[in-house]
PDB file of N, CA and C in Angstrom:
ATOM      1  N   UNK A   1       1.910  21.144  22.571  1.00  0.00           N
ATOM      2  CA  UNK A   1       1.062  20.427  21.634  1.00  0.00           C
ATOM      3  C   UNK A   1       1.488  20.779  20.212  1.00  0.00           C
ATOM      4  N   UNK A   2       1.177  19.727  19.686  1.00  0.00           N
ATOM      5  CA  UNK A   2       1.743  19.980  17.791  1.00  0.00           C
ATOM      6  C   UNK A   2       0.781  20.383  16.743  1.00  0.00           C
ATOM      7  N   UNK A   3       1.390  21.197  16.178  1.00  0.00           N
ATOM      8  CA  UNK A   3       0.544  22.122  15.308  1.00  0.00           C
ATOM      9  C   UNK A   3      -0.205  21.175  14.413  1.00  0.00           C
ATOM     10  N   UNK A   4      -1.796  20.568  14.794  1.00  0.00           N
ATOM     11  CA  UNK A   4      -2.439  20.071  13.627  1.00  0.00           C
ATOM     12  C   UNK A   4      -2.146  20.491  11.789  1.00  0.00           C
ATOM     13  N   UNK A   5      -1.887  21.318  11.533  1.00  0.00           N
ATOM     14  CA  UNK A   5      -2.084  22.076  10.708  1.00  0.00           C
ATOM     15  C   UNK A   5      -0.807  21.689   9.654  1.00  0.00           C
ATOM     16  N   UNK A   6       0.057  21.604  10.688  1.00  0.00           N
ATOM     17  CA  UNK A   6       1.962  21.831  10.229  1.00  0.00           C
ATOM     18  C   UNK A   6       1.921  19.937  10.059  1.00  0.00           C
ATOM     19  N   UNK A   7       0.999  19.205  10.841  1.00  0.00           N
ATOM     20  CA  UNK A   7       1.409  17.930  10.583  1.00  0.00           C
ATOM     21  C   UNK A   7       0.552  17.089   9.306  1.00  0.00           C
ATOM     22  N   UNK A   8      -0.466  17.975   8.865  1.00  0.00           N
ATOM     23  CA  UNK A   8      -1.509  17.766   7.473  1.00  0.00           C
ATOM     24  C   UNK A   8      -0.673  18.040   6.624  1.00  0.00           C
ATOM     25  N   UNK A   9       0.391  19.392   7.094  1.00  0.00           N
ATOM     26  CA  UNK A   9       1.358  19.891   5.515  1.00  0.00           C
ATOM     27  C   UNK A   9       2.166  18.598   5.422  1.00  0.00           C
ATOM     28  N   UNK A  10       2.864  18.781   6.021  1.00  0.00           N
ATOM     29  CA  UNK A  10       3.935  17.282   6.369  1.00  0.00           C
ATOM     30  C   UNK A  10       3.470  15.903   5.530  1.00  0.00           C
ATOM     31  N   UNK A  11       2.192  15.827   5.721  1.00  0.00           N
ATOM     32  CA  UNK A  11       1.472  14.501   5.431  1.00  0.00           C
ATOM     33  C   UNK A  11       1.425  14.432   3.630  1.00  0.00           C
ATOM     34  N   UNK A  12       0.502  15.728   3.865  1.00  0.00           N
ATOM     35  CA  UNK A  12       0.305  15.826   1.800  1.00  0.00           C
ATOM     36  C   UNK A  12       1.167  15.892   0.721  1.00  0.00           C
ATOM     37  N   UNK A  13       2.318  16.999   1.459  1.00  0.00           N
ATOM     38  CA  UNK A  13       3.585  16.482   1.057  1.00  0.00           C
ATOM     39  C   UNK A  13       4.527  15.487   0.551  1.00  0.00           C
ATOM     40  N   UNK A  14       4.481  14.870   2.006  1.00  0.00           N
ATOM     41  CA  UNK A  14       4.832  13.342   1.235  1.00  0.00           C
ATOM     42  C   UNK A  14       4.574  12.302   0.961  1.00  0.00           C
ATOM     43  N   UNK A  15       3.286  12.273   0.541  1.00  0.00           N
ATOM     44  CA  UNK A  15       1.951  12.088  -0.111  1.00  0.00           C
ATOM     45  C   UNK A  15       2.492  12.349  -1.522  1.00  0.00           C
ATOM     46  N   UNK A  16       2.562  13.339  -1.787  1.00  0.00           N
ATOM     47  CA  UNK A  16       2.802  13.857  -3.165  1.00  0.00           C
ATOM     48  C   UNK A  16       4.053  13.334  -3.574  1.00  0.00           C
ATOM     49  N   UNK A  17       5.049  13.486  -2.550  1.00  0.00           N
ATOM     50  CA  UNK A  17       6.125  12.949  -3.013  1.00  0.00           C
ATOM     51  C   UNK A  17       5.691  11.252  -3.651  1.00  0.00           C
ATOM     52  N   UNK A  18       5.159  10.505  -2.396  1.00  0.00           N
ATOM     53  CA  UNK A  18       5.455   9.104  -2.744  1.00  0.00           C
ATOM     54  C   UNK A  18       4.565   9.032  -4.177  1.00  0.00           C
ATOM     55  N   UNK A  19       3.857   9.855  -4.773  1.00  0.00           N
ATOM     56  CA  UNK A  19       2.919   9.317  -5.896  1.00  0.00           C
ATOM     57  C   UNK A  19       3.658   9.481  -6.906  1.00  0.00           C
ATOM     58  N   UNK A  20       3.855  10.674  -7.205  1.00  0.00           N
ATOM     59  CA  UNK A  20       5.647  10.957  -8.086  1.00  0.00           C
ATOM     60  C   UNK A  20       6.505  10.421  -8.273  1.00  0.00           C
ATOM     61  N   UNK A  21       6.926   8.940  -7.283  1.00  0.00           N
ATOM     62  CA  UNK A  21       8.036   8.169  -7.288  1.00  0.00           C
ATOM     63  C   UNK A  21       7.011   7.167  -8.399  1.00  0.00           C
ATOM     64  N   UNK A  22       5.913   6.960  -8.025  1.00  0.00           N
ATOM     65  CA  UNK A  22       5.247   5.527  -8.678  1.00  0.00           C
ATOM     66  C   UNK A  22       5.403   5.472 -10.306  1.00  0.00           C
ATOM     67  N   UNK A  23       5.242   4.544 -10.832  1.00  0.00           N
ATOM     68  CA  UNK A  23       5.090   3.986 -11.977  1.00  0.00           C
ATOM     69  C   UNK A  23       3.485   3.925 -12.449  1.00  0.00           C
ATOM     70  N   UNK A  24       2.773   4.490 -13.585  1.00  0.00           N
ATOM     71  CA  UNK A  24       1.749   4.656 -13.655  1.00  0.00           C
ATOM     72  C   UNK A  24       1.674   4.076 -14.971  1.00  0.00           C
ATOM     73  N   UNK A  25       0.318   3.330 -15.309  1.00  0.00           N
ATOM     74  CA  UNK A  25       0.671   2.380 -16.381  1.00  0.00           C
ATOM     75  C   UNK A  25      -0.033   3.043 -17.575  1.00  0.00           C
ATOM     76  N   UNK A  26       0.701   3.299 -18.964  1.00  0.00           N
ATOM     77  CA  UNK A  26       0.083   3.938 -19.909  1.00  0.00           C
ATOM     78  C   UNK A  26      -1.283   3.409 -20.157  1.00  0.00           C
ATOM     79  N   UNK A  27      -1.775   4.376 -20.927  1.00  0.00           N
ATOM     80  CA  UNK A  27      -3.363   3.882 -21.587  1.00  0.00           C
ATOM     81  C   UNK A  27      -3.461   2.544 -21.987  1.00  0.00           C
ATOM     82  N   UNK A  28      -2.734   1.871 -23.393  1.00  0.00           N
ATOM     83  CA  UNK A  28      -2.600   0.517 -23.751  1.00  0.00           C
ATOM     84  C   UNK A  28      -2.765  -0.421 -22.611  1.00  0.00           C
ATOM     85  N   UNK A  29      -1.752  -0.246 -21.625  1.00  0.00           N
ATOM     86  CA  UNK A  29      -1.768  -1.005 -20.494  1.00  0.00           C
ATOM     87  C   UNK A  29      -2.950  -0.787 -19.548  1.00  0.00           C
ATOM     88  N   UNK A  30      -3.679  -0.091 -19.466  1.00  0.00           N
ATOM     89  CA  UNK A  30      -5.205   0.237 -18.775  1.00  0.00           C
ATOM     90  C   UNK A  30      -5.833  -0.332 -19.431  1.00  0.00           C
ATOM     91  N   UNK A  31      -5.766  -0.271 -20.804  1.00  0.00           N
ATOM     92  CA  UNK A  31      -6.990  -0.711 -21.198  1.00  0.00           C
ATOM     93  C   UNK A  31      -6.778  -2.645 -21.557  1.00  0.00           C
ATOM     94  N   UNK A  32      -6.014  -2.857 -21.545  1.00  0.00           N
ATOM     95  CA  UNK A  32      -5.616  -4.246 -21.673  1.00  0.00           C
ATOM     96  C   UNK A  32      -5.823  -4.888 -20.307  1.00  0.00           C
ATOM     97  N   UNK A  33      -5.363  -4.015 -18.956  1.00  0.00           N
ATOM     98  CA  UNK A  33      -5.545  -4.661 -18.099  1.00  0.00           C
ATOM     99  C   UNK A  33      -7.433  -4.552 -17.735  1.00  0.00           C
ATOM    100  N   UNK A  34      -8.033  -3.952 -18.004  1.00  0.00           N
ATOM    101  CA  UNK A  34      -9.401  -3.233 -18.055  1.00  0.00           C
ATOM    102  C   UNK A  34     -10.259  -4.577 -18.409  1.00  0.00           C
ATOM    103  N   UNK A  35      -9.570  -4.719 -19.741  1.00  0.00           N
ATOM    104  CA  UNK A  35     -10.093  -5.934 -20.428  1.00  0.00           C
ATOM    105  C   UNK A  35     -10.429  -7.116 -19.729  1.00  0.00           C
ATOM    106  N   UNK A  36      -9.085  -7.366 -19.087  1.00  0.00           N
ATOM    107  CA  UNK A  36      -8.706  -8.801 -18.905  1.00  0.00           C
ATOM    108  C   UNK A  36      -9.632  -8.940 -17.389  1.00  0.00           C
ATOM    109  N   UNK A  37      -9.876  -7.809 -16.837  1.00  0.00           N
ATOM    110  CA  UNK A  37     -10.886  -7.722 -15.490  1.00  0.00           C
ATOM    111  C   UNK A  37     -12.199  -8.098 -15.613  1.00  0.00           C
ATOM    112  N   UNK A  38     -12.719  -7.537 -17.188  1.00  0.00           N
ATOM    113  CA  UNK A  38     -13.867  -7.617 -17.543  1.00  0.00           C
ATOM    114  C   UNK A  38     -14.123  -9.130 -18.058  1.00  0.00           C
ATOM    115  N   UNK A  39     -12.953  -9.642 -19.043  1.00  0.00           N
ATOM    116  CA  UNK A  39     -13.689 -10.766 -19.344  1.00  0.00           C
ATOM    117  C   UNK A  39     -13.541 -12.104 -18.105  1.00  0.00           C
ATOM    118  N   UNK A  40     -12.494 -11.875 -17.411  1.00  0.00           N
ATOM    119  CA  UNK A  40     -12.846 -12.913 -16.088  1.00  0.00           C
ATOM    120  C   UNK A  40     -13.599 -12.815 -15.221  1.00  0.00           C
ATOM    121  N   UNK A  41     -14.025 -11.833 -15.314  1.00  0.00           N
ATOM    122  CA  UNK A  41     -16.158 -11.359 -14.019  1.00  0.00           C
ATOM    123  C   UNK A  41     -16.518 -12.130 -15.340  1.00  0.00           C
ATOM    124  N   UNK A  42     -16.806 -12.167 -16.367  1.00  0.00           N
ATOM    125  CA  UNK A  42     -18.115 -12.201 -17.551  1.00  0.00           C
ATOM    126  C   UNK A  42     -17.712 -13.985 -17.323  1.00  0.00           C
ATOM    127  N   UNK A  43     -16.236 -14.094 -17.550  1.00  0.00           N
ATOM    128  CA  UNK A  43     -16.040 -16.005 -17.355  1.00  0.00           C
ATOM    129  C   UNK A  43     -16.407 -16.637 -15.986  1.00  0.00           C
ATOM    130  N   UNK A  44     -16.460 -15.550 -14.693  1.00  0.00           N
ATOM    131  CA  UNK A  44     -16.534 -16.669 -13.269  1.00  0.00           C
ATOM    132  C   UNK A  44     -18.280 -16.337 -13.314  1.00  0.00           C
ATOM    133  N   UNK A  45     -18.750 -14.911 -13.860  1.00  0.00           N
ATOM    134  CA  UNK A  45     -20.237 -15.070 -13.555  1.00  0.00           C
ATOM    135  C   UNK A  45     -20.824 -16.070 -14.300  1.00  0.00           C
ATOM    136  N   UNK A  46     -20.473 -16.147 -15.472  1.00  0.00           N
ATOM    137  CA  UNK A  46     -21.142 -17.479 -16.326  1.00  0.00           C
ATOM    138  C   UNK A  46     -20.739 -19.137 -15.367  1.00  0.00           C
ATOM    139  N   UNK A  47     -19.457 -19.352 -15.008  1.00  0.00           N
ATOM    140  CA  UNK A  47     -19.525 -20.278 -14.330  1.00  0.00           C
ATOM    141  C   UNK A  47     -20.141 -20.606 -13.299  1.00  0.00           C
ATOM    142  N   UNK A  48     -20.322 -19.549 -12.151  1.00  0.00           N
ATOM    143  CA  UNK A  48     -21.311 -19.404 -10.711  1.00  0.00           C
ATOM    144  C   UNK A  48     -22.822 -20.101 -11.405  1.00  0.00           C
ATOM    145  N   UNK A  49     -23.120 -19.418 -12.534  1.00  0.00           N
ATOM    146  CA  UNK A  49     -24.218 -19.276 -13.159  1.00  0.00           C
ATOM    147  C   UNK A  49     -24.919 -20.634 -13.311  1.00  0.00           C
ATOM    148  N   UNK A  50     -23.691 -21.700 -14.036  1.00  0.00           N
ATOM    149  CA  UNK A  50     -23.903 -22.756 -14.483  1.00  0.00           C
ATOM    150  C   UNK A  50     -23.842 -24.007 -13.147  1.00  0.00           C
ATOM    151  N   UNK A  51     -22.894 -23.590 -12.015  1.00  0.00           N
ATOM    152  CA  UNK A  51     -22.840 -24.391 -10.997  1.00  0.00           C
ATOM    153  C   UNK A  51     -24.169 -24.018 -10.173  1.00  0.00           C
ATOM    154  N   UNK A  52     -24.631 -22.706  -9.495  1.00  0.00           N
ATOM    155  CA  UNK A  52     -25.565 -22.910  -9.035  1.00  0.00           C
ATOM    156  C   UNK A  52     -26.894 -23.457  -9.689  1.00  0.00           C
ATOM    157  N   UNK A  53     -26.974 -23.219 -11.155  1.00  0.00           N
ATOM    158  CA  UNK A  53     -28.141 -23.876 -11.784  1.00  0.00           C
ATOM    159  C   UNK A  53     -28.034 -25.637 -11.303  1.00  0.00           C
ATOM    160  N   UNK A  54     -26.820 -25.640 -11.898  1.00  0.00           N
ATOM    161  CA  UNK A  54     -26.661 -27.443 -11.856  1.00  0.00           C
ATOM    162  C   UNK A  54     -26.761 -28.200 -10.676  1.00  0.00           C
ATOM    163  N   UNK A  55     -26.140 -27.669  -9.754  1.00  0.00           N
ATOM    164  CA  UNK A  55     -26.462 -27.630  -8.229  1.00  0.00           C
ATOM    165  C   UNK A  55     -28.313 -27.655  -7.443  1.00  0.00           C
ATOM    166  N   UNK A  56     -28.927 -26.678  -8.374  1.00  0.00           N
ATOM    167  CA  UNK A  56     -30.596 -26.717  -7.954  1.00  0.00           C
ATOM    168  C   UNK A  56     -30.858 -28.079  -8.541  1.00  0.00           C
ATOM    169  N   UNK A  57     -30.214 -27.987  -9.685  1.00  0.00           N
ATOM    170  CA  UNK A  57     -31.176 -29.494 -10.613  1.00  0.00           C
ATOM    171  C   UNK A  57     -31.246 -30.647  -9.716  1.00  0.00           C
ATOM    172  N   UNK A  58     -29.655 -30.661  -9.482  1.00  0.00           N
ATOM    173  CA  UNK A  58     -29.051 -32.071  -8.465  1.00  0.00           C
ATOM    174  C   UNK A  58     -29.969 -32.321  -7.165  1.00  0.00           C
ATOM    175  N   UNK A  59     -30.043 -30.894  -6.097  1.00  0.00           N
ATOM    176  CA  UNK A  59     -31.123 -31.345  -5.473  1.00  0.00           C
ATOM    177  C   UNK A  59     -32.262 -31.645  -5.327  1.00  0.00           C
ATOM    178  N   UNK A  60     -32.645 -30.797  -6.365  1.00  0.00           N
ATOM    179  CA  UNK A  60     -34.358 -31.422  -6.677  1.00  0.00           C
ATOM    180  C   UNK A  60     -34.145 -32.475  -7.187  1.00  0.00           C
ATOM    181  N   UNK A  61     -33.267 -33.265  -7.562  1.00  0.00           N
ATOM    182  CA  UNK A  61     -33.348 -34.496  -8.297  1.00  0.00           C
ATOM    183  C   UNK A  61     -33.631 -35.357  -6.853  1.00  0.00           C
ATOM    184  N   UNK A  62     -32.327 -35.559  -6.238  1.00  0.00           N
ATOM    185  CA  UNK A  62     -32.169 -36.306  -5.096  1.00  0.00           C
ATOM    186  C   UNK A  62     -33.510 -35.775  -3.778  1.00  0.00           C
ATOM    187  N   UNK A  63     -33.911 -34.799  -3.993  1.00  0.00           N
ATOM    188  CA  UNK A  63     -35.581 -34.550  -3.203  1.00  0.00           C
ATOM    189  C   UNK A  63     -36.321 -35.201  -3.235  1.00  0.00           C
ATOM    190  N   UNK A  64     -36.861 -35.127  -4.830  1.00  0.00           N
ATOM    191  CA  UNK A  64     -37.778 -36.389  -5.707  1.00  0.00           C
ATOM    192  C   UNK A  64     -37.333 -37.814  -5.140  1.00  0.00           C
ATOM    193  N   UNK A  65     -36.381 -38.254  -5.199  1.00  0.00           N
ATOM    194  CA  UNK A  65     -36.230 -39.254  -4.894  1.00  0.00           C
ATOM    195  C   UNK A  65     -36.084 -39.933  -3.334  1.00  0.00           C
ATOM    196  N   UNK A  66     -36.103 -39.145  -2.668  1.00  0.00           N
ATOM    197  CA  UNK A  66     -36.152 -39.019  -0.888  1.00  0.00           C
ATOM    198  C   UNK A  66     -37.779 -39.498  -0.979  1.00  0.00           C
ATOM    199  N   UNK A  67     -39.114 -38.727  -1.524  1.00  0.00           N
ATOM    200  CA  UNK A  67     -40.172 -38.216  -1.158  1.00  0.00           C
ATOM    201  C   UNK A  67     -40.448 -39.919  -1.359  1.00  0.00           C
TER     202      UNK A  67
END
């Protein structure tokens, strides 16, 4: 049987290795990309916002007019 222990070292290892190889994006670039996350939630929630409103209107419209 294989040493649990010896195969966690193995693991974290190159673990560590592969993070060390990566490309990590400076601050400027965090915070620009940060941005651009924030204002497209703030642009699709305002749109959801405006379709489901417009969407209630429409059916109560066409309700009213069923009754």
């Amino acid at each position: 049987m294989k040493n649990p222990f010896s195969s966690t070292r193995i693991l974290f290892t190159q673990m560590v290795e592969e993070l060390q190889k990566a490309t990590w994006p400076t601050w400027p670039e965090l915070r620009d990309s940060t941005i651009v996350v924030i204002v497209a939630s703030v642009i699709m929630g305002i749109f959801t916002s405006i379709s489901d409103f417009s969407l209630i209107q429409v059916i109560g419209f066409l309700h009213d007019l069923v009754r």
